[in-house]
Protein backbone atom coordinates (compact mmCIF):
# COMPACT_ATOMS: atom_id res chain seq x y z
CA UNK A 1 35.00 10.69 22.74
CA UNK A 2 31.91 8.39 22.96
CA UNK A 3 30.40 7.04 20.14
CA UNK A 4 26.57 8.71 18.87
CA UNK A 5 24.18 6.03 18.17
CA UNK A 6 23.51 6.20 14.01
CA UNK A 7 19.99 7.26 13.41
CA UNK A 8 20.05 4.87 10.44
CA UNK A 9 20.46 2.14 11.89
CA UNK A 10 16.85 0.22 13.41
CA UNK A 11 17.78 -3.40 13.57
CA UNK A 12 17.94 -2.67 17.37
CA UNK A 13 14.92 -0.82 17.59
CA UNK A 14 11.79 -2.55 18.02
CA UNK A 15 8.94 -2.55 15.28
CA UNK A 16 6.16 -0.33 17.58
CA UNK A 17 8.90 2.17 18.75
CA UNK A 18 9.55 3.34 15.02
CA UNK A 19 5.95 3.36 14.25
CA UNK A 20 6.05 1.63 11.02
CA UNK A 21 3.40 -1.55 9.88
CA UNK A 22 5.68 -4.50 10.06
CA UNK A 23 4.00 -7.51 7.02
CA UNK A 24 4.18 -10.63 7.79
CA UNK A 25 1.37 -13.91 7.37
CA UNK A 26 -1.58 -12.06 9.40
CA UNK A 27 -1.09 -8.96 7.20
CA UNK A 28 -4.43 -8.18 5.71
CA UNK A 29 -4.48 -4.78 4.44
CA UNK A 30 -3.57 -5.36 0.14
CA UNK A 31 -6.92 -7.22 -1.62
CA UNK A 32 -5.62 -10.44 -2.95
CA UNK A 33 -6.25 -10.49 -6.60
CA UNK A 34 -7.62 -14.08 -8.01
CA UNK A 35 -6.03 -15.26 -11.30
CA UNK A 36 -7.67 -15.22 -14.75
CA UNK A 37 -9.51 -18.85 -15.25
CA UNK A 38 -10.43 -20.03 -18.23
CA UNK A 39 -14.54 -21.75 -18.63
CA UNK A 40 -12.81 -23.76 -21.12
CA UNK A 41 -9.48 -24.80 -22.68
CA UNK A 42 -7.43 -22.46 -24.51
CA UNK A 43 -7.56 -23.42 -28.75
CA UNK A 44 -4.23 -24.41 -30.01
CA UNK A 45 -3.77 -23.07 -33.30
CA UNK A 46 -3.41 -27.18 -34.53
CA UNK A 47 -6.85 -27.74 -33.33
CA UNK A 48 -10.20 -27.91 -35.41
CA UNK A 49 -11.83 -24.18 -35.80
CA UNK A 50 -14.88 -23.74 -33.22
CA UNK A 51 -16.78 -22.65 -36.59
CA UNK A 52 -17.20 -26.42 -37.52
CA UNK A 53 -15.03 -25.92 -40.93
CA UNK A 54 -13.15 -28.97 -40.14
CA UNK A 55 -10.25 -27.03 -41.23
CA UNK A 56 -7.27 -25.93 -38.69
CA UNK A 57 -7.75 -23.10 -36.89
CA UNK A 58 -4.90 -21.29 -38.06
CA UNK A 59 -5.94 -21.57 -41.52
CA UNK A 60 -9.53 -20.70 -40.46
CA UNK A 61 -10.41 -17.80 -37.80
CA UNK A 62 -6.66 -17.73 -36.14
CA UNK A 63 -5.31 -16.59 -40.00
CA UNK A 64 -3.60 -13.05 -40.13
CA UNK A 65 -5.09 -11.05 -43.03
C-alpha cells in the first residue's frame, strides 16, 4: 500500500504555496519600539540629594517613611 503524504509536514512545501508571511531581515510589518533614555544619569542612592542638602540621598528624598 503506498504511503499518503502527512498534511503536517511543510518543510517540503514552499513558503508562497502554504500562504503564510515568512519573517526574516526585510520584514517590516511590527513598529520597532525605541528604548527608554535617560536626559541625565540615574541618582545612586550614595550620591548628594538634587535638593542641595548636602546630605545622601537616601537619607534625604530616597528615605522610606
Amino acid at each position: 500500500m503506498p504511503r499518503q503524504p502527512d498534511p503536517l509536514a511543510t518543510e517540503s512545501i514552499a513558503p508562497e504555496q502554504i500562504g503564510g508571511h515568512v519573517h526574516g531581515p526585510d520584514c517590516h510589518h511590527e513598529p520597532v519600539v525605541e528604548p527608554f533614555r535617560r536626559d541625565t544619569p540615574k541618582l545612586g542612592r550614595n550620591d548628594p540629594c538634587f535638593c542641595g542638602s548636602a546630605r545622601k540621598f537616601k537619607k534625604c528624598h530616597g528615605a522610606t517613611l
